[in-house]
Protein backbone atom coordinates (compact mmCIF):
# COMPACT_ATOMS: atom_id res chain seq x y z
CA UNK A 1 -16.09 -1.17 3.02
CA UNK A 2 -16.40 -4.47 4.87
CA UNK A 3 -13.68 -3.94 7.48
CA UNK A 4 -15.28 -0.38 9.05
CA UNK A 5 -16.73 -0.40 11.79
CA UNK A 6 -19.79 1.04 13.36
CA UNK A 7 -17.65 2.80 16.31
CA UNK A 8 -14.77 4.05 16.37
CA UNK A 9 -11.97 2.28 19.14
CA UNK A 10 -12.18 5.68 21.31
CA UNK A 11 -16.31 5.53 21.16
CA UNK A 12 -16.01 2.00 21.83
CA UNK A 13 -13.78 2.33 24.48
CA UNK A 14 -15.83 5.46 26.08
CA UNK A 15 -19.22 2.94 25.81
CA UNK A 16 -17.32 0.63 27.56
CA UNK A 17 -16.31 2.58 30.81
CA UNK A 18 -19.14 4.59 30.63
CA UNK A 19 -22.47 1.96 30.38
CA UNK A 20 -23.66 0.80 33.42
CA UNK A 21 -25.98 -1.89 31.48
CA UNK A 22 -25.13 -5.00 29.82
CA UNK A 23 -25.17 -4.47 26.24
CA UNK A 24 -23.84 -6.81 22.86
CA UNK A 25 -21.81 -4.79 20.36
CA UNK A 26 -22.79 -6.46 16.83
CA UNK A 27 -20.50 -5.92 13.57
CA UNK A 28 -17.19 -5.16 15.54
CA UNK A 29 -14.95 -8.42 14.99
CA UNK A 30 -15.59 -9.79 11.89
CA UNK A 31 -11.95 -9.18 10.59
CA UNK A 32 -10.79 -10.85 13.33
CA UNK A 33 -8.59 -13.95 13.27
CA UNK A 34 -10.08 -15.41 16.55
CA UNK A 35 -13.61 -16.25 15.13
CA UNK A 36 -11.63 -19.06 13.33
CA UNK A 37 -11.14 -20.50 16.92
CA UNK A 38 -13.49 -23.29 16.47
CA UNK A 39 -12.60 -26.76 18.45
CA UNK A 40 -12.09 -27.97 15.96
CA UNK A 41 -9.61 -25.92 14.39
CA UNK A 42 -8.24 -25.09 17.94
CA UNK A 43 -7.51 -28.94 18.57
CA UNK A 44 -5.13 -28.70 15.67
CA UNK A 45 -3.18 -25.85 17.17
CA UNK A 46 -2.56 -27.75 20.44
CA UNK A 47 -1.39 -30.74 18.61
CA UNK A 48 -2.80 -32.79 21.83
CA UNK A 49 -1.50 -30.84 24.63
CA UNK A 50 -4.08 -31.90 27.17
CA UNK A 51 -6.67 -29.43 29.19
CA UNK A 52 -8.43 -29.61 31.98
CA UNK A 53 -12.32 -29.98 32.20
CA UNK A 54 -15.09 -29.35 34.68
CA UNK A 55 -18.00 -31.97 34.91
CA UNK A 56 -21.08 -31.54 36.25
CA UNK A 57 -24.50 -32.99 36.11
CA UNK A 58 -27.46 -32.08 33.69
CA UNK A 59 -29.64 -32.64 36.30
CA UNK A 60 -31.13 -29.74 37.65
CA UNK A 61 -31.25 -29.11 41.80
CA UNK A 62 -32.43 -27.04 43.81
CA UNK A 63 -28.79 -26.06 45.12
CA UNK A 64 -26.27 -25.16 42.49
CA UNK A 65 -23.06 -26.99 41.33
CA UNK A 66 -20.20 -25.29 42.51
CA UNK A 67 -16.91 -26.15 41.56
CA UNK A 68 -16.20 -27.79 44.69
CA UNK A 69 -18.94 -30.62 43.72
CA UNK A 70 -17.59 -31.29 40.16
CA UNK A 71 -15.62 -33.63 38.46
CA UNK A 72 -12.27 -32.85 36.64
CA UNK A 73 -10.35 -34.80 33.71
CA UNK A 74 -7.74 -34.07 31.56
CA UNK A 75 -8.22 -34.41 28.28
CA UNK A 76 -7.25 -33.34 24.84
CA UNK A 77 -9.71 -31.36 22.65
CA UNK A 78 -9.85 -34.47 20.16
CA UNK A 79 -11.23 -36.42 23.02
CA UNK A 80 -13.90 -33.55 24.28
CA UNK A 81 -14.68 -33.81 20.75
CA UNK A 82 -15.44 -37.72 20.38
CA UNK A 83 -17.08 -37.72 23.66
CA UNK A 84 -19.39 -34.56 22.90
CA UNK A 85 -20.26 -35.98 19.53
CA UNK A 86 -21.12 -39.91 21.11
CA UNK A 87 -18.32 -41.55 19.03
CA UNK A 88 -17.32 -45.30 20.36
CA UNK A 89 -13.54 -44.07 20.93
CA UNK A 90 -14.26 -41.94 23.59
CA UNK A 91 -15.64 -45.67 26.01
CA UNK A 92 -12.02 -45.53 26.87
CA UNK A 93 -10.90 -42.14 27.24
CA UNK A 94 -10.78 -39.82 30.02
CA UNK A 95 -14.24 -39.26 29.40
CA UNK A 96 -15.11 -43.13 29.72
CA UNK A 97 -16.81 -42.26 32.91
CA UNK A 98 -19.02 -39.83 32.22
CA UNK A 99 -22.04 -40.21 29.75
CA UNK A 100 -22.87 -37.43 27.92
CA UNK A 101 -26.04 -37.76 28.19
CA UNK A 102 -26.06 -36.87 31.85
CA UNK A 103 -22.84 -34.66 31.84
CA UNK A 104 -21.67 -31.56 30.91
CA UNK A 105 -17.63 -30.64 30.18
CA UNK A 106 -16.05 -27.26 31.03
CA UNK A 107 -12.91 -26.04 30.01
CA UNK A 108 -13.25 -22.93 31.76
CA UNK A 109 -11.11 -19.94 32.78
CA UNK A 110 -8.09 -20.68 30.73
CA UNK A 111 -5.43 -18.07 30.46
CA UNK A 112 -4.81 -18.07 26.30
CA UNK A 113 -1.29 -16.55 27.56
CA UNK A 114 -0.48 -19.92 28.99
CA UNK A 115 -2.40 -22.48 27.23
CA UNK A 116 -0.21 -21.03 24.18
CA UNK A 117 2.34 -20.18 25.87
CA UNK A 118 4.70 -21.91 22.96
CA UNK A 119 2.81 -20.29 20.14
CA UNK A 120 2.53 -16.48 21.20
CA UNK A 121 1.81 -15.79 17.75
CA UNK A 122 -1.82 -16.64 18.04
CA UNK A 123 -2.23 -14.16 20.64
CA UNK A 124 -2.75 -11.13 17.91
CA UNK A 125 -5.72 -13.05 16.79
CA UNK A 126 -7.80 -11.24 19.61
CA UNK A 127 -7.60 -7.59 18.74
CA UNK A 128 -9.00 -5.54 21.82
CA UNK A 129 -7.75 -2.46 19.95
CA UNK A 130 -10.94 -2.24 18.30
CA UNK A 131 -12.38 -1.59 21.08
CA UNK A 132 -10.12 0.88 22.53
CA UNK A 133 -7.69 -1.09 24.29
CA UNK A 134 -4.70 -0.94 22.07
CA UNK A 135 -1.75 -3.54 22.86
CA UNK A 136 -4.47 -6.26 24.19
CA UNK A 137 -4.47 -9.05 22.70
CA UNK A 138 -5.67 -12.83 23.56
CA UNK A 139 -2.48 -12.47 25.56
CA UNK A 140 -4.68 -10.66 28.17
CA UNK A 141 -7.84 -12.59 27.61
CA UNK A 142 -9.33 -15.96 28.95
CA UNK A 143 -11.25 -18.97 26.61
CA UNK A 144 -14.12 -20.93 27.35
CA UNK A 145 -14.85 -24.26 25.96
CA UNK A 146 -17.86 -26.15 26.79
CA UNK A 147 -20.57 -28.50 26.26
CA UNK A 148 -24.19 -28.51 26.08
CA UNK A 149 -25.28 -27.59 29.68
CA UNK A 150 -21.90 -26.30 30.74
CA UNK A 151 -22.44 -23.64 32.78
CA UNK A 152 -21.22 -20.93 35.54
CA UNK A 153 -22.78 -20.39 38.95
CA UNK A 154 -24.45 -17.24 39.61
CA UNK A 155 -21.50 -14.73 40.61
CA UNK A 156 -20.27 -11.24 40.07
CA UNK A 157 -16.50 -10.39 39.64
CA UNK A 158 -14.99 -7.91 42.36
CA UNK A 159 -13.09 -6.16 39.54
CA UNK A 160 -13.53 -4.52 36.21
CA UNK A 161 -15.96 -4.81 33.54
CA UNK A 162 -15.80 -8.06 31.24
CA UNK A 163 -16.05 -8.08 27.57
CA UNK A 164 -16.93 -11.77 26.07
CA UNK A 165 -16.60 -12.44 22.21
CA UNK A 166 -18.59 -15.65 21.58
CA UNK A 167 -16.69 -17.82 18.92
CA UNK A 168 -18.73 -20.83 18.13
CA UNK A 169 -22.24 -21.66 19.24
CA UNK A 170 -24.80 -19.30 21.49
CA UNK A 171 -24.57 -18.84 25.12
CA UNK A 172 -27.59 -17.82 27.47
CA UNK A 173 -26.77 -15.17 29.83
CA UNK A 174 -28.80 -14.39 32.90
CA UNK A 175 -27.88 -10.74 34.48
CA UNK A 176 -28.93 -9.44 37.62
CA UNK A 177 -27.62 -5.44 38.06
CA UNK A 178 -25.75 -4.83 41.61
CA UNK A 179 -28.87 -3.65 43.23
CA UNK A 180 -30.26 -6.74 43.14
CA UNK A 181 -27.50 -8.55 45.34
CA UNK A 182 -29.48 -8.93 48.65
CA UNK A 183 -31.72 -10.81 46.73
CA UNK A 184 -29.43 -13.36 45.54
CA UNK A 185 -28.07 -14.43 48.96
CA UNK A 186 -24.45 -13.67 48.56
CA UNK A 187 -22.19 -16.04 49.67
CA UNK A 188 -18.03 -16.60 50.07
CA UNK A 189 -18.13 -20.16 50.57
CA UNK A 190 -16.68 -21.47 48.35
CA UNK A 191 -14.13 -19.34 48.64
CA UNK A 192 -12.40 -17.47 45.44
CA UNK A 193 -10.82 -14.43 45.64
CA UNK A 194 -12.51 -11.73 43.51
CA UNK A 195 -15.88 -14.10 42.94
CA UNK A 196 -19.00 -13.73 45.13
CA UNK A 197 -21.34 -16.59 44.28
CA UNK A 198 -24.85 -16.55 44.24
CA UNK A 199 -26.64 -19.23 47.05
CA UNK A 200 -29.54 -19.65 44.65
CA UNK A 201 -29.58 -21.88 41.56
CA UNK A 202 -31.02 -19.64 39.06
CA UNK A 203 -31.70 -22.39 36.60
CA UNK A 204 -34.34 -23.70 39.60
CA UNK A 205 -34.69 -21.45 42.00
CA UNK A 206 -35.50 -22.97 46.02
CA UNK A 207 -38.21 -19.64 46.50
CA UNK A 208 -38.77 -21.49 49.95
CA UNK A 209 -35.39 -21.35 51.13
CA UNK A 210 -34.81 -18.15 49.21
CA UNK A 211 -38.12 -15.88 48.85
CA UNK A 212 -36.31 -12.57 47.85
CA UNK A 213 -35.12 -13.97 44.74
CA UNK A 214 -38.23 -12.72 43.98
CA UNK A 215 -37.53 -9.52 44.01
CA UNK A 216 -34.68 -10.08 41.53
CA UNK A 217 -34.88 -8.88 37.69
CA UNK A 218 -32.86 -10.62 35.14
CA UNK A 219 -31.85 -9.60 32.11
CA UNK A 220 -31.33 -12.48 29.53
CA UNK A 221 -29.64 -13.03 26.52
CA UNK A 222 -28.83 -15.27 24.00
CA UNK A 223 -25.42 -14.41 22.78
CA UNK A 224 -24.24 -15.75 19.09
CA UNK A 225 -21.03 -16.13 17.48
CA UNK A 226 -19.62 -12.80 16.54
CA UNK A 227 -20.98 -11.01 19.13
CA UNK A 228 -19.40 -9.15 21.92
CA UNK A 229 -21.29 -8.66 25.33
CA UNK A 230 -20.34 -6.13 27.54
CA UNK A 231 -20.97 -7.25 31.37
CA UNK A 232 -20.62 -4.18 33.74
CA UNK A 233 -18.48 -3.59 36.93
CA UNK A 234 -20.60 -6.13 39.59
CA UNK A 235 -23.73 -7.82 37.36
CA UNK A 236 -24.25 -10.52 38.75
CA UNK A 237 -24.23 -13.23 36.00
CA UNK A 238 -25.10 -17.12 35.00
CA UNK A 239 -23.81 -18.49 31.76
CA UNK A 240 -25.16 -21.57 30.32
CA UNK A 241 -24.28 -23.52 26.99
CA UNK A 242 -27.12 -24.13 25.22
CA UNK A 243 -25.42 -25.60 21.59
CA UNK A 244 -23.52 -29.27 21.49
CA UNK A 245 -20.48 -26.82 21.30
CA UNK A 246 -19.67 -23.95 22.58
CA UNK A 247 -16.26 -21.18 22.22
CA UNK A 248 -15.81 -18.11 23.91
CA UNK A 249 -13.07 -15.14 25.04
CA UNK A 250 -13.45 -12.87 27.48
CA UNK A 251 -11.33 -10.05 28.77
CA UNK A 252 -11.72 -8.42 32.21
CA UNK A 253 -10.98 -4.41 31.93
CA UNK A 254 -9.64 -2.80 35.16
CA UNK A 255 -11.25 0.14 36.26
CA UNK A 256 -10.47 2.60 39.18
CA UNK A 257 -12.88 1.41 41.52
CA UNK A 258 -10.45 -1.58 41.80
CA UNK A 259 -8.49 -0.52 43.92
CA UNK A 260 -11.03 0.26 46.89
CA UNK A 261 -12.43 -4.09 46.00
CA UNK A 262 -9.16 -4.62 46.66
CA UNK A 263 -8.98 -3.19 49.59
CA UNK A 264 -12.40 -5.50 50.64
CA UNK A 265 -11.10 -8.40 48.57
CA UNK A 266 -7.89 -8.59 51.01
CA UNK A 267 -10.34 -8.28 53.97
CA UNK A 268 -12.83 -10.78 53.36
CA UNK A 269 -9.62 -13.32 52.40
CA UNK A 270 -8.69 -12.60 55.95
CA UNK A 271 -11.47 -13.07 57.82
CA UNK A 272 -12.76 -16.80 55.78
CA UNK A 273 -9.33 -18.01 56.00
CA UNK A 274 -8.80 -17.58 59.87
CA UNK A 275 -12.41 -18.68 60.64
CA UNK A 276 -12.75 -21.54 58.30
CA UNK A 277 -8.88 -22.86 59.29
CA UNK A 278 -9.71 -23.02 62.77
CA UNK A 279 -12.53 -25.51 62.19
CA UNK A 280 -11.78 -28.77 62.49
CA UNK A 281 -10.79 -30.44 58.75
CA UNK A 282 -12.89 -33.75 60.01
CA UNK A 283 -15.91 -31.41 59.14
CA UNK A 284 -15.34 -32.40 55.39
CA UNK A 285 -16.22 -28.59 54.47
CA UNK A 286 -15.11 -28.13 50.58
CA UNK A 287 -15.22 -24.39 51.38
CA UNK A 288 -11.90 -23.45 49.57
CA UNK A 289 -12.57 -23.53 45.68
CA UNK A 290 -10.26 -25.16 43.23
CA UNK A 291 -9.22 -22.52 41.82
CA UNK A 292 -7.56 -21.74 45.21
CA UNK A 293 -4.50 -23.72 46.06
CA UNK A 294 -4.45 -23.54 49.97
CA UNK A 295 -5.56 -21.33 52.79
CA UNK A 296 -3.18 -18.24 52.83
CA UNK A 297 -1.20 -17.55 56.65
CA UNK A 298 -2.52 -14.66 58.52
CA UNK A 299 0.71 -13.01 57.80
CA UNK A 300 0.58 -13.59 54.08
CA UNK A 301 -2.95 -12.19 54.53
CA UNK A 302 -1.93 -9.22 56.25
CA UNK A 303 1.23 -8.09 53.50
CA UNK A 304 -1.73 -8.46 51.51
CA UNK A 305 -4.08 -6.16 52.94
CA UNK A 306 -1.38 -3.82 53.58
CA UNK A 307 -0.74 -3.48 49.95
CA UNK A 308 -3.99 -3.14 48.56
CA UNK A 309 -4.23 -0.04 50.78
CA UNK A 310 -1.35 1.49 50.26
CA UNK A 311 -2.17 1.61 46.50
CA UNK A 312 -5.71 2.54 46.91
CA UNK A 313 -4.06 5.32 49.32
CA UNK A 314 -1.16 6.20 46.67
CA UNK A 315 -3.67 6.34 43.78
CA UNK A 316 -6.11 8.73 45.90
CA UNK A 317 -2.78 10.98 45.93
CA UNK A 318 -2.36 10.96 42.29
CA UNK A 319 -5.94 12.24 41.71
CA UNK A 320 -6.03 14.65 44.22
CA UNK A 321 -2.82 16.03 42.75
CA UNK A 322 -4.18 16.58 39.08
CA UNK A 323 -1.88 14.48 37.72
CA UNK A 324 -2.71 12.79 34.26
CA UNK A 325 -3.98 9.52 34.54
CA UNK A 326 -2.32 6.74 32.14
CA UNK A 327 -3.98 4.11 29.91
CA UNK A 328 -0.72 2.80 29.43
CA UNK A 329 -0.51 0.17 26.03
CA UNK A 330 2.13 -1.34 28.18
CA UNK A 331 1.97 -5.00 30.00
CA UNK A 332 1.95 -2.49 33.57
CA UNK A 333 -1.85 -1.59 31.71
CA UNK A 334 -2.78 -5.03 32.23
CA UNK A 335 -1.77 -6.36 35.21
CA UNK A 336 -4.71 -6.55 37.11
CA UNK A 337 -6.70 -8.43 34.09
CA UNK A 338 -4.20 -11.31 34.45
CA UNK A 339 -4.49 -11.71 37.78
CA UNK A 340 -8.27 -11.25 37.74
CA UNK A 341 -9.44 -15.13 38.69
CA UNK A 342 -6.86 -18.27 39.39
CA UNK A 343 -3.90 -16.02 40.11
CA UNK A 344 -1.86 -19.14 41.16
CA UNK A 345 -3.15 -20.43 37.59
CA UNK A 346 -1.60 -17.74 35.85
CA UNK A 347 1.70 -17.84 37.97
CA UNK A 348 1.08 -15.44 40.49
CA UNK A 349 1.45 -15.30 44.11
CA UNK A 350 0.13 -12.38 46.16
CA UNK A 351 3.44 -11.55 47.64
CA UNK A 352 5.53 -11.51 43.92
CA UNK A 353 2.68 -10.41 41.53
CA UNK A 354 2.45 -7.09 41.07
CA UNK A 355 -1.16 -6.86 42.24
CA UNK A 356 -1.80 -3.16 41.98
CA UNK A 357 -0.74 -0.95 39.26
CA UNK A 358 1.52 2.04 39.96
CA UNK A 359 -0.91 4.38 38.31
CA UNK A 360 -4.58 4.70 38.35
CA UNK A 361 -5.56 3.25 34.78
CA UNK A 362 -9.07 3.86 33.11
CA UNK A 363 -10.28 7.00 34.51
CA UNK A 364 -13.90 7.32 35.08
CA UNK A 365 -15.36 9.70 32.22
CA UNK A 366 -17.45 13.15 33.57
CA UNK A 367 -20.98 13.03 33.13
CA UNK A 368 -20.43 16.52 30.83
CA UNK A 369 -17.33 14.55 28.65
CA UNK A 370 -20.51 11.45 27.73
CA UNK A 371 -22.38 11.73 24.79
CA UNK A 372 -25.80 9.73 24.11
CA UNK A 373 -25.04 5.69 24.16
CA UNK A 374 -25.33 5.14 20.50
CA UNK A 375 -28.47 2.27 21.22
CA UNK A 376 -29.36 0.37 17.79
CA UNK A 377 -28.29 -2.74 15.49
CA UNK A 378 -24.72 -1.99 16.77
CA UNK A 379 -24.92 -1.57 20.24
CA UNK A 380 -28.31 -3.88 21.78
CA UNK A 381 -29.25 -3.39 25.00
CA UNK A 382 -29.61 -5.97 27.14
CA UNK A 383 -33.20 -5.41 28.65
CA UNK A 384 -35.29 -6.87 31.97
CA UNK A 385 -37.30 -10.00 31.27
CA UNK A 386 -41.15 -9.64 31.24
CA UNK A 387 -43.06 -10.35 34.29
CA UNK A 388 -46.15 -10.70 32.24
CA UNK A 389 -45.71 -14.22 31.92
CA UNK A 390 -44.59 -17.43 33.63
CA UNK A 391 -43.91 -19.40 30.24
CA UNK A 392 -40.75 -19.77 28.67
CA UNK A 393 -40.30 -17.30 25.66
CA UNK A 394 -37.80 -15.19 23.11
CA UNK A 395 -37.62 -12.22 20.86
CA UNK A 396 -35.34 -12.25 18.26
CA UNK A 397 -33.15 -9.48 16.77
CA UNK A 398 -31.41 -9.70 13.48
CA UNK A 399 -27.96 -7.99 13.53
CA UNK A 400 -25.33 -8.54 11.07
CA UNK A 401 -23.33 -10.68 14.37
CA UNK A 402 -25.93 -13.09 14.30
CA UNK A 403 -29.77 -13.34 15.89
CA UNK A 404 -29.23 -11.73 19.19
CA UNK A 405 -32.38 -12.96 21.40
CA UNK A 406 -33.64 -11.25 24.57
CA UNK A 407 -35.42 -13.50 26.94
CA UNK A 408 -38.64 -12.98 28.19
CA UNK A 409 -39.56 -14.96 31.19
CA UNK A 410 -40.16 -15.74 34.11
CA UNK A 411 -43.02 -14.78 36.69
CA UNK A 412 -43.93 -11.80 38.59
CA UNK A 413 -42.05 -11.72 41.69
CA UNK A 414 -44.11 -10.21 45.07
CA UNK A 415 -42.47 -10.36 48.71
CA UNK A 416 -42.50 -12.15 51.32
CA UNK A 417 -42.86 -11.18 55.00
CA UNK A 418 -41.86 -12.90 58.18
CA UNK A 419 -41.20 -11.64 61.72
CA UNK A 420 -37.22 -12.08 62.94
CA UNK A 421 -36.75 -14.56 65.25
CA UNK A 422 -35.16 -13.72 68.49
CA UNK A 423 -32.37 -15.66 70.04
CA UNK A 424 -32.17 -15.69 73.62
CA UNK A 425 -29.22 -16.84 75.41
CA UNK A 426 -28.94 -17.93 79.47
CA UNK A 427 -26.23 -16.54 81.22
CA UNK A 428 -24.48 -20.64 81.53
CA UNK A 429 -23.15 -21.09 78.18
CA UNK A 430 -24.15 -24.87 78.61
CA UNK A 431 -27.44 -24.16 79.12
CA UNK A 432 -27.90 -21.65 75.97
CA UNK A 433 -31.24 -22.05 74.27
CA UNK A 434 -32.89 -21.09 71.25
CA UNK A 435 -36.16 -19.67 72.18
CA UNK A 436 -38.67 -18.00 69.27
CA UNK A 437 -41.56 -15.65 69.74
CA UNK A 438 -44.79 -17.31 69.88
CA UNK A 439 -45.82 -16.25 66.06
CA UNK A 440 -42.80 -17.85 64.53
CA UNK A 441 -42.30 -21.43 65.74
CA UNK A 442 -39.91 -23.38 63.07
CA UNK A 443 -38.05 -26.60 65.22
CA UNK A 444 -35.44 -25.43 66.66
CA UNK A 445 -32.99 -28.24 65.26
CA UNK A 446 -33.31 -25.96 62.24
CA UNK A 447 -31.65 -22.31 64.28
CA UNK A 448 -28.61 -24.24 64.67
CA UNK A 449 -26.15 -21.58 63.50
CA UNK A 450 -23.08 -22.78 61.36
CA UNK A 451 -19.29 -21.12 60.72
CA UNK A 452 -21.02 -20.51 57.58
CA UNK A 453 -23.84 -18.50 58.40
CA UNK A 454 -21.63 -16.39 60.38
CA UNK A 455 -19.33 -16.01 57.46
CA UNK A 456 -22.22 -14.89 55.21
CA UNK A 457 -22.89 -11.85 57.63
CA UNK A 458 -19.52 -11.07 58.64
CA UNK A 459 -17.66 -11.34 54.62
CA UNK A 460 -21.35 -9.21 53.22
CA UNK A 461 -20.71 -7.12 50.09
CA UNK A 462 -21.96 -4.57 52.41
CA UNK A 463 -20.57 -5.41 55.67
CA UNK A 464 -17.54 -5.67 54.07
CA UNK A 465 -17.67 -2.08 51.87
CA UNK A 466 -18.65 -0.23 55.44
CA UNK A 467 -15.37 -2.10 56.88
CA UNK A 468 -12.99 -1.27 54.17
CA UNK A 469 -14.45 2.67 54.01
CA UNK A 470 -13.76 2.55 58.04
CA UNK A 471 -10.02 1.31 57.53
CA UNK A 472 -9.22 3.59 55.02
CA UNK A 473 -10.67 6.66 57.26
CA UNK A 474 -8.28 5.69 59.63
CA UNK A 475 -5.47 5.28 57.44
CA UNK A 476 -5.87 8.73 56.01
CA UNK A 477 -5.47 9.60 59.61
């Protein structure tokens, strides 16, 4: 019949935890409710209740838009509407500033348990079930509404694995596996918990200022509506609108390994928060994103640190001890997806939200408990681009979700080689000087070091993972 599915919600669920690819399941939500969820029909439900956007230029730079360089309005989905479609009504609106032409509109991240917070009914619409999560709903899941251009800086999530159902008009998605993160010049400023932004702007790429981008291999895709794209635990990703209109929901699925990023997650927030406070605010450094409300105390830093260990520690106990590990249906299940991005957003403070569930939830399946991924018009794998060729191209594949395309792009990448440059210091602070080695002689206006650059050595994915392996050998201890 029309409503079965190609997988089952266990094999679904078993794909999910298990791929360590991006992949687009095809033919798994057609019964559902939420592909209604056009703006159309989703302006109607609001009844005018007002959102907030994210503008940004068309332009392309060299140096990506962050959120700290963006503009904001409020706005009702009527008005995105008008504006997005170049009617005269919008001249006055909160919109009046912004010409659409050379603007983009986000409404990005927004929790579907709050924006609809007085019609909880419309949560069952998004039925996670199907693919093994039973009891999540759009309750637990996050919507996306944006305009041609809209797009997300390159960045990959500290926790879980995302699932994104795209509702109305196609999406491009560029994916870079975890491998590839020294080439994407890793960055915490701006600062987000549980976001690590890419310094490069993959749209235009500054290979000058950057030359082991590439080294990097994307894998693109165009995803269409009724399709679900699996993004593994740390892909780096950038999303980009690329239709007048564009829907989406996404849910973040914890996973074990959690607990350890929180662990690094609590550290990093430690160390940019004392080091960027104690500059002086004159500097005009937007290094704290919006989605972050202030600079958390040392102290608040601290409880939080001391948390995320102990429950890294306690859920070490419980595997060590045999116990059975829960997948609970309950809300305790889904903690950690609420709180994933904008916890003070979704109404939760690090020292009242339960941060860290009591159990350890999604257990990592044994190699001998896997069967074969199930690859083919269901399940799509998300491949590399081609280096064959410089010129912009696509493939298409017909599913029965829509025309799934796989990008092939790009250029082939070879390295680049320069010898380190050496600083060398005087023994009278005052009379420090930056002296290079005869073969590499850039001014030396351009060695001046910032509270950045530190930052971007000490808060390293990998700096930080040694750090947070170290601390917990001592706690066992």
């Amino acid at each position: 019949g029309e409503d079965v599915k190609p997988f089952t919600p266990e094999k679904t669920k078993e794909i999910v935890m298990s791929l360590q690819q991006p992949a687009v399941f095809c033919n798994m939500v057609g019964d559902w409710p939420a592909l209604h969820w056009n703006v159309k029909y989703l302006s109607a439900v609001l009844e005018g209740k007002t959102i907030q956007f994210r503008l940004g230029l068309k332009t392309v730079d060299l140096v990506p838009q962050f959120e700290t360089s963006c503009s904001y309005v409020e706005a009702t989905l009527e008005e995105f509407l008008a504006w997005s479609s170049g009617q005269p009504s919008c001249l006055s609106g909160p919109f009046s500033c912004y010409d659409y032409s050379k603007y983009w509109a986000y409404a990005d991240y927004k929790y579907i348990a709050r924006i609809f917070e007085d019609k909880p009914e419309i949560f069952q619409d998004v039925r996670w079930s199907d693919f093994g999560f039973p009891g999540r709903s759009g309750k637990e899941s996050t919507l996306w509404i944006g305009s041609e251009g809209a797009n997300t800086p390159c960045h990959l999530d500290s926790y879980g694995c995302n699932l994104v159902l795209q509702v109305q008009g196609r999406k491009r998605w560029h994916l870079f596996p975890p491998g590839d993160t020294r080439f994407l010049y890793p960055t915490r400023i701006p600062y987000e918990e549980s976001s690590i932004f890419s310094k490069v702007n993959i749209a235009n790429p500054d290979l000058k200022r950057f030359p082991e981008f590439r080294n990097s291999t994307a894998h693109v895709v165009t995803l269409s509506p009724g399709q679900v794209l699996l993004v593994p635990r740390h892909w780096w990703h950038y999303v980009e609108s690329i239709d007048p209109v564009t829907v989406s929901i996404n849910s973040w699925i914890e996973l074990d390994a959690d607990h350890e990023a929180r662990v690094e997650e609590a550290i990093t927030r430690m160390l940019v928060c004392a080091i960027k406070s104690a500059e002086n605010p004159s500097d005009g450094d937007l290094w704290l994103n919006p989605t972050e409300v202030e600079a958390t105390s040392h102290e608040l830093n601290l409880q939080y640190l001391n948390k995320a260990v102990s429950a890294y520690l306690k859920c070490q106990e419980t595997s060590v001890s045999g116990q059975a590990l829960s997948s609970s249906t309950g809300a305790r299940q889904r903690t950690n997806a609420s709180c994933k991005r904008k916890r003070r957003e979704a109404g939760c403070e690090p020292e009242s939200c339960t941060l860290l569930t009591q159990e350890c939830d999604f257990p990592t399946l044994k190699g001998e408990e896997l069967q074969k991924i199930p690859f083919g018009p269901h399940l799509i794998q998300v491949l590399p681009q081609s280096h064959k060729t410089s010129l912009m191209g696509a493939v298409a594949v017909e599913s029965g979700g829509g025309d799934l395309h796989h990008e092939n792009e790009g250029e082939h990448f070879g390295k680049l080689h320069c010898k380190r440059k050496r600083l060398l210091m005087s023994n009278d602070c005052e009379t420090a000087a930056h002296q290079m080695e005869s073969d590499c002689s850039p001014c030396t206006s351009q060695t001046a070091l910032s509270t950045n650059d530190l930052l971007d050595c000490l808060v390293n994915p990998r700096v930080i993972s040694l750090v947070a392996q170290l601390l917990l050998e001592k706690m066992r201890v």
